[in-house]
PDB file of N, CA and C in Angstrom:
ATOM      1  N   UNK A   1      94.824  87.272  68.178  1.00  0.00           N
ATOM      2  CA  UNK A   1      93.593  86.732  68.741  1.00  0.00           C
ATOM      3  C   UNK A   1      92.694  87.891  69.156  1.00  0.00           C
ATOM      4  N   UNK A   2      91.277  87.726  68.784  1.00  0.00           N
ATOM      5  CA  UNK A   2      90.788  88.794  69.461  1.00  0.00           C
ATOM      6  C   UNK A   2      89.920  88.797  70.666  1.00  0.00           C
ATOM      7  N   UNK A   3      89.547  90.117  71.468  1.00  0.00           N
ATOM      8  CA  UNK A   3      89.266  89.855  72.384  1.00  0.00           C
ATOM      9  C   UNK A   3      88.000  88.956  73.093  1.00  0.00           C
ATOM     10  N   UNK A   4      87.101  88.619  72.141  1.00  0.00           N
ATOM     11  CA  UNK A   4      86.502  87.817  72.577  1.00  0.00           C
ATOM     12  C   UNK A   4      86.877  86.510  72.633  1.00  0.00           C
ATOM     13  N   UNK A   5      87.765  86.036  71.730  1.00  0.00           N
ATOM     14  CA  UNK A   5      87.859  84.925  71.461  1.00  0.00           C
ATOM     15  C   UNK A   5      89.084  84.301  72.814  1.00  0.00           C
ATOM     16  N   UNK A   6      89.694  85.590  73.183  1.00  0.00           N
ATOM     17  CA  UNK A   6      90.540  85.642  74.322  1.00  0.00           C
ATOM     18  C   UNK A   6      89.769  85.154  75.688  1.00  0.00           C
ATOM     19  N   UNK A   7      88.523  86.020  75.764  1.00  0.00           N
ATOM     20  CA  UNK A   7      87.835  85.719  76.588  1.00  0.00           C
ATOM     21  C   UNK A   7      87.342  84.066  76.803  1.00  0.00           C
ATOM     22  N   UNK A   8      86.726  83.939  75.747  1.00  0.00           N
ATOM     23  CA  UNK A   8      86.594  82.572  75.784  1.00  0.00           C
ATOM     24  C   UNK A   8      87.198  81.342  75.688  1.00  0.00           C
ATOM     25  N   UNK A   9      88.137  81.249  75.786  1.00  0.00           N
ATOM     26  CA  UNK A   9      89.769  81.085  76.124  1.00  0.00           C
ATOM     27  C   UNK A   9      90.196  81.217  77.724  1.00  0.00           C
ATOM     28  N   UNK A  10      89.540  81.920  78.300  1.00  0.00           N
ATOM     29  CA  UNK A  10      89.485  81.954  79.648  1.00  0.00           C
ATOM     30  C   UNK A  10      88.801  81.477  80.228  1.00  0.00           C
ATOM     31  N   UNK A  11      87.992  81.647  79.776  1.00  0.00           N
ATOM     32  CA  UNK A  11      86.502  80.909  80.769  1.00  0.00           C
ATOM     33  C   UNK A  11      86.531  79.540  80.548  1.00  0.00           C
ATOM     34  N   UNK A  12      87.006  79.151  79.488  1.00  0.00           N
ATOM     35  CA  UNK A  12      86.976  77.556  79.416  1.00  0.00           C
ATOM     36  C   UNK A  12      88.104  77.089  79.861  1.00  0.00           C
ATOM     37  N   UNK A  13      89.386  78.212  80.380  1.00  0.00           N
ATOM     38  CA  UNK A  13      90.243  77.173  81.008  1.00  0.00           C
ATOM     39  C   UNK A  13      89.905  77.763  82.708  1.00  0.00           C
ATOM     40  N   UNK A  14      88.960  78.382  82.777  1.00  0.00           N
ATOM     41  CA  UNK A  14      88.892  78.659  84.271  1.00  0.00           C
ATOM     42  C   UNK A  14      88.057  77.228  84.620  1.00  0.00           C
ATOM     43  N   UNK A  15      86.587  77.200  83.657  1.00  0.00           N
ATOM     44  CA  UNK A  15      85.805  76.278  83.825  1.00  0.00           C
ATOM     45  C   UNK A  15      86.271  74.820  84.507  1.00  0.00           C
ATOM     46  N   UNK A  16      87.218  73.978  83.365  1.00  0.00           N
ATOM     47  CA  UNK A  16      88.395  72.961  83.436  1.00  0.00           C
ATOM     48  C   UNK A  16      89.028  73.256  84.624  1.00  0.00           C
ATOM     49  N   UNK A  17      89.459  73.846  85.270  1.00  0.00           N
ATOM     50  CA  UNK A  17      90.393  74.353  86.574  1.00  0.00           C
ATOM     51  C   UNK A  17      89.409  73.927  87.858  1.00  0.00           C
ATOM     52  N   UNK A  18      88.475  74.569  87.693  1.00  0.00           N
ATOM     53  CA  UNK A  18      87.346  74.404  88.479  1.00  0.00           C
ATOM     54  C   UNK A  18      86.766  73.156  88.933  1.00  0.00           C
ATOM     55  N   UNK A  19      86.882  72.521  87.610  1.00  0.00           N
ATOM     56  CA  UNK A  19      85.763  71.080  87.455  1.00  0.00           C
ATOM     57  C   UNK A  19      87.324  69.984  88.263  1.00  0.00           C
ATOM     58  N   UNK A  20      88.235  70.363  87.795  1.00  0.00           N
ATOM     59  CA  UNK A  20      89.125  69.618  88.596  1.00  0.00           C
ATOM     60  C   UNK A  20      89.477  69.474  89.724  1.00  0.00           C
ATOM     61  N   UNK A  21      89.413  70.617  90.447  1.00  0.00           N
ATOM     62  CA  UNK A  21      89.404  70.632  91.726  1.00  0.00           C
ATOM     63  C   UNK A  21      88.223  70.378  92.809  1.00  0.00           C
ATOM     64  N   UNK A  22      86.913  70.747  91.869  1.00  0.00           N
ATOM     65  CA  UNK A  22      85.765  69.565  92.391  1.00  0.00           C
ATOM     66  C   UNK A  22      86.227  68.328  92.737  1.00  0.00           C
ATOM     67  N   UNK A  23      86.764  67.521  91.278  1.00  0.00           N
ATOM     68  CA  UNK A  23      86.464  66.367  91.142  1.00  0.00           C
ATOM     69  C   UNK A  23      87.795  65.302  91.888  1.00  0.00           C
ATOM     70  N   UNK A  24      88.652  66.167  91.978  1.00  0.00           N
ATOM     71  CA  UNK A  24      89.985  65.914  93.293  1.00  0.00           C
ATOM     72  C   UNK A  24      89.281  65.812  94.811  1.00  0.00           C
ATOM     73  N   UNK A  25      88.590  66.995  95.049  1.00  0.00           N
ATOM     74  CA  UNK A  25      87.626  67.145  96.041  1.00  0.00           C
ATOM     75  C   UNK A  25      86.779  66.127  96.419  1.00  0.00           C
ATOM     76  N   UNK A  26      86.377  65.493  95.395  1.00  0.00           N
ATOM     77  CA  UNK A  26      85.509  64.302  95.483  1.00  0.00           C
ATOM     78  C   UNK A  26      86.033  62.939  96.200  1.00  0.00           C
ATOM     79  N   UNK A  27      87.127  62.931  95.345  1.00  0.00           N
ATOM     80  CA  UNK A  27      87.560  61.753  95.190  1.00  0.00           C
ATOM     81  C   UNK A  27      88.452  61.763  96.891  1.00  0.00           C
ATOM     82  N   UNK A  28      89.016  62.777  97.354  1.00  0.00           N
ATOM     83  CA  UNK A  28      89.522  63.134  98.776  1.00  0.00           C
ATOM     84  C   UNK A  28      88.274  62.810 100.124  1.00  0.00           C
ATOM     85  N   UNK A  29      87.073  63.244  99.836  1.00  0.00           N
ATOM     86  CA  UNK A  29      86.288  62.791 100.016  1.00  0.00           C
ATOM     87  C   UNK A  29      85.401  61.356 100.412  1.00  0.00           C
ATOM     88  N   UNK A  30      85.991  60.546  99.634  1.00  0.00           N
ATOM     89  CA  UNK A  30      85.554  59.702  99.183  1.00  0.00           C
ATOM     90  C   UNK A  30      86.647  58.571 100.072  1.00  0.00           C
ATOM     91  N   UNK A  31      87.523  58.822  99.519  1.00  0.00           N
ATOM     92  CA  UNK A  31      88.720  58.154 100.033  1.00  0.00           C
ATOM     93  C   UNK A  31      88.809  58.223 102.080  1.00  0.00           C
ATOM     94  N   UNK A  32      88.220  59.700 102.184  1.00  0.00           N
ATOM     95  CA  UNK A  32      88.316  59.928 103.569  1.00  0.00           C
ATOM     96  C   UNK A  32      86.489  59.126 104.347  1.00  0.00           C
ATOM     97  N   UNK A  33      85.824  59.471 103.365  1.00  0.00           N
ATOM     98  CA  UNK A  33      84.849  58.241 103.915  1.00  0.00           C
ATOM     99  C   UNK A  33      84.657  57.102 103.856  1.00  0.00           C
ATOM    100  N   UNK A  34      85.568  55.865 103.063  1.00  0.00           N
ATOM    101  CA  UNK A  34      85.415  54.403 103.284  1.00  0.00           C
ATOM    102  C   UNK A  34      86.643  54.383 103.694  1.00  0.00           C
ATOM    103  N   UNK A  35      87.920  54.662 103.762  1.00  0.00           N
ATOM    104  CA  UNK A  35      89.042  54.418 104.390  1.00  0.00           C
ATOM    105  C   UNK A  35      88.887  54.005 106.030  1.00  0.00           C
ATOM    106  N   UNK A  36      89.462  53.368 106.421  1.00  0.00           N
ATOM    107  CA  UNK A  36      89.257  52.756 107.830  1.00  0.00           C
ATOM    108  C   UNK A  36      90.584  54.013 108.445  1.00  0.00           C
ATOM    109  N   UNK A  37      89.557  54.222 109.637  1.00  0.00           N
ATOM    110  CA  UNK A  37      90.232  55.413 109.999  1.00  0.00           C
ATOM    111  C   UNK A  37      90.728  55.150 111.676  1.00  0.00           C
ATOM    112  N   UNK A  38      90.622  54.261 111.833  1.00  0.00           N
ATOM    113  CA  UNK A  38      91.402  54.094 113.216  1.00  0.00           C
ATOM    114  C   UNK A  38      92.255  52.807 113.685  1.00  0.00           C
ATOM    115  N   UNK A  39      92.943  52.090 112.616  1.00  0.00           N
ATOM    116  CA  UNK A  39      92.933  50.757 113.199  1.00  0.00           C
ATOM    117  C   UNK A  39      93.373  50.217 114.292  1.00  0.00           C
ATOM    118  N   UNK A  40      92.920  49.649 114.935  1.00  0.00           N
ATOM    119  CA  UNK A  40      93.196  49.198 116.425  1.00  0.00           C
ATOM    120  C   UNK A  40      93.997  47.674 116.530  1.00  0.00           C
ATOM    121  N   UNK A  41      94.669  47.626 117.248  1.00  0.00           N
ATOM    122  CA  UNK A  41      95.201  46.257 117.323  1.00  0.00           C
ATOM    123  C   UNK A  41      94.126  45.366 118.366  1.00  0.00           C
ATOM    124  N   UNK A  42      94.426  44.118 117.663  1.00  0.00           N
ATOM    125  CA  UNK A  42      92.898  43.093 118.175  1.00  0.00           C
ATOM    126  C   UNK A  42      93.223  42.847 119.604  1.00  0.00           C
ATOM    127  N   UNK A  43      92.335  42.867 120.418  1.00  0.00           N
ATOM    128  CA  UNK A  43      92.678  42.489 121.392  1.00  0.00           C
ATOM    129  C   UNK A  43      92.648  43.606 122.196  1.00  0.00           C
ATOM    130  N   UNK A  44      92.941  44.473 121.627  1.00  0.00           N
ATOM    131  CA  UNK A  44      93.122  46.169 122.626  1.00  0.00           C
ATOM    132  C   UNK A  44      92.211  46.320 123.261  1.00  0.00           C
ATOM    133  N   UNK A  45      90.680  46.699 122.805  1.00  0.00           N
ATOM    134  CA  UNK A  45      89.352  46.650 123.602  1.00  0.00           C
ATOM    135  C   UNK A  45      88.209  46.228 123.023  1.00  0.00           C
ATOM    136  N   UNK A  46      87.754  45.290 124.334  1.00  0.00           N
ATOM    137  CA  UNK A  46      86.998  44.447 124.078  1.00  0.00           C
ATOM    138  C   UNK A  46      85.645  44.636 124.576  1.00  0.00           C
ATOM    139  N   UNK A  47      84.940  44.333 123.602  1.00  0.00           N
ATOM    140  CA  UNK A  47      83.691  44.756 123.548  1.00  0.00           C
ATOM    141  C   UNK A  47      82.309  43.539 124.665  1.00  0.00           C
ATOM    142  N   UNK A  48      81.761  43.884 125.445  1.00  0.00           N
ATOM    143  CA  UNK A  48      80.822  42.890 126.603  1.00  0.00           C
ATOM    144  C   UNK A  48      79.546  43.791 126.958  1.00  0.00           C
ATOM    145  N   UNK A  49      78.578  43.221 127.369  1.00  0.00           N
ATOM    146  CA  UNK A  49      77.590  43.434 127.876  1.00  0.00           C
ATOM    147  C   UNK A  49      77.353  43.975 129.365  1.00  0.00           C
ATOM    148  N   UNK A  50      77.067  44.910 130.034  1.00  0.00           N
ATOM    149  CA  UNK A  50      77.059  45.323 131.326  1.00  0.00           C
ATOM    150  C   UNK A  50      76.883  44.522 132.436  1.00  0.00           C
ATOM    151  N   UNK A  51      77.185  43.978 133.738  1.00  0.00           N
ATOM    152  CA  UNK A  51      77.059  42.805 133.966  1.00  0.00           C
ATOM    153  C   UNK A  51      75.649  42.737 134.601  1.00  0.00           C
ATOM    154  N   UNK A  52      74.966  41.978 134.935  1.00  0.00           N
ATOM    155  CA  UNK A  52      73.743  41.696 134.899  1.00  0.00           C
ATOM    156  C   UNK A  52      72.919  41.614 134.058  1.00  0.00           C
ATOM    157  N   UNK A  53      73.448  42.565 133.044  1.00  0.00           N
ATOM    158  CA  UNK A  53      72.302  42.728 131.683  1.00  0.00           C
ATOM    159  C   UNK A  53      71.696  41.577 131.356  1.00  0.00           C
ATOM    160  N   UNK A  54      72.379  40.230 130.685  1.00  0.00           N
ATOM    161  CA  UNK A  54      72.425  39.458 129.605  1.00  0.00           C
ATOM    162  C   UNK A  54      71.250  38.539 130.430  1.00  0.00           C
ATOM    163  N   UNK A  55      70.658  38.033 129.796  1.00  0.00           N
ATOM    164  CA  UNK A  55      69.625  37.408 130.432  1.00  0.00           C
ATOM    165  C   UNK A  55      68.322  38.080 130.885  1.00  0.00           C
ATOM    166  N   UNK A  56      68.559  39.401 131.175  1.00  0.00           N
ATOM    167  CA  UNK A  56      67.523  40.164 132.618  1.00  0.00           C
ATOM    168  C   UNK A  56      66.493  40.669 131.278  1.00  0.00           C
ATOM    169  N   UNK A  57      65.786  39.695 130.270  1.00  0.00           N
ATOM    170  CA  UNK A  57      64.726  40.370 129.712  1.00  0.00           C
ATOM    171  C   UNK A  57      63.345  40.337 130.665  1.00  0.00           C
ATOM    172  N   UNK A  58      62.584  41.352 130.638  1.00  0.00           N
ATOM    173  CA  UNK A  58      61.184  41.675 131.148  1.00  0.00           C
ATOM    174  C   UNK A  58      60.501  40.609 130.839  1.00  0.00           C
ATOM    175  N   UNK A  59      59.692  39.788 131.523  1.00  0.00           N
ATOM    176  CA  UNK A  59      58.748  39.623 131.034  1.00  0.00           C
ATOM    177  C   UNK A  59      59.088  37.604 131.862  1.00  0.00           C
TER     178      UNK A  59
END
Protein backbone atom coordinates (compact mmCIF):
# COMPACT_ATOMS: atom_id res chain seq x y z
CA UNK A 1 0.00 0.00 0.00
CA UNK A 2 1.32 3.26 -0.52
CA UNK A 3 1.73 6.04 1.50
CA UNK A 4 -0.87 8.07 0.53
CA UNK A 5 -3.28 5.73 0.09
CA UNK A 6 -2.27 4.69 3.80
CA UNK A 7 -3.01 8.02 4.74
CA UNK A 8 -6.26 8.03 3.49
CA UNK A 9 -7.04 5.01 5.13
CA UNK A 10 -6.61 6.90 8.21
CA UNK A 11 -8.38 9.73 7.99
CA UNK A 12 -11.40 7.96 6.97
CA UNK A 13 -11.22 5.63 9.78
CA UNK A 14 -10.39 8.50 12.18
CA UNK A 15 -13.33 10.47 10.49
CA UNK A 16 -15.95 7.24 11.22
CA UNK A 17 -14.47 7.08 14.90
CA UNK A 18 -15.27 10.55 15.37
CA UNK A 19 -18.74 10.74 13.78
CA UNK A 20 -19.54 7.88 16.22
CA UNK A 21 -18.80 9.15 19.18
CA UNK A 22 -20.70 12.37 18.27
CA UNK A 23 -23.53 10.48 17.44
CA UNK A 24 -23.41 8.14 20.86
CA UNK A 25 -23.00 11.63 22.37
CA UNK A 26 -26.17 12.59 20.99
CA UNK A 27 -28.16 10.05 21.58
CA UNK A 28 -26.74 10.10 25.66
CA UNK A 29 -27.91 13.37 25.44
CA UNK A 30 -30.98 12.94 24.38
CA UNK A 31 -31.88 10.12 26.48
CA UNK A 32 -30.59 12.34 29.52
CA UNK A 33 -33.02 15.13 28.39
CA UNK A 34 -36.56 13.46 28.06
CA UNK A 35 -35.86 10.71 30.58
CA UNK A 36 -37.77 11.51 33.80
CA UNK A 37 -35.19 12.17 36.17
CA UNK A 38 -36.52 12.12 39.59
CA UNK A 39 -39.43 9.96 40.22
CA UNK A 40 -41.20 10.67 43.26
CA UNK A 41 -43.70 8.55 44.92
CA UNK A 42 -47.36 10.17 44.74
CA UNK A 43 -48.31 11.53 47.58
CA UNK A 44 -44.76 12.52 48.87
CA UNK A 45 -45.22 16.35 48.19
CA UNK A 46 -47.92 18.09 47.64
CA UNK A 47 -48.29 20.87 45.78
CA UNK A 48 -51.03 24.19 47.37
CA UNK A 49 -51.33 27.69 47.18
CA UNK A 50 -49.95 30.01 50.09
CA UNK A 51 -52.66 30.48 52.50
CA UNK A 52 -54.55 33.51 51.96
CA UNK A 53 -53.55 33.73 48.44
CA UNK A 54 -56.49 31.99 46.61
CA UNK A 55 -59.18 34.31 46.20
CA UNK A 56 -57.18 37.71 47.30
CA UNK A 57 -57.30 39.05 43.49
CA UNK A 58 -56.95 43.07 43.32
CA UNK A 59 -59.47 44.68 42.20
Amino acid sequence: MTMAGDAGSRATRELLLVLAIAGAGLVLAMVAAFAPWHPAPAGLVGLHPPAGAAGDAAG
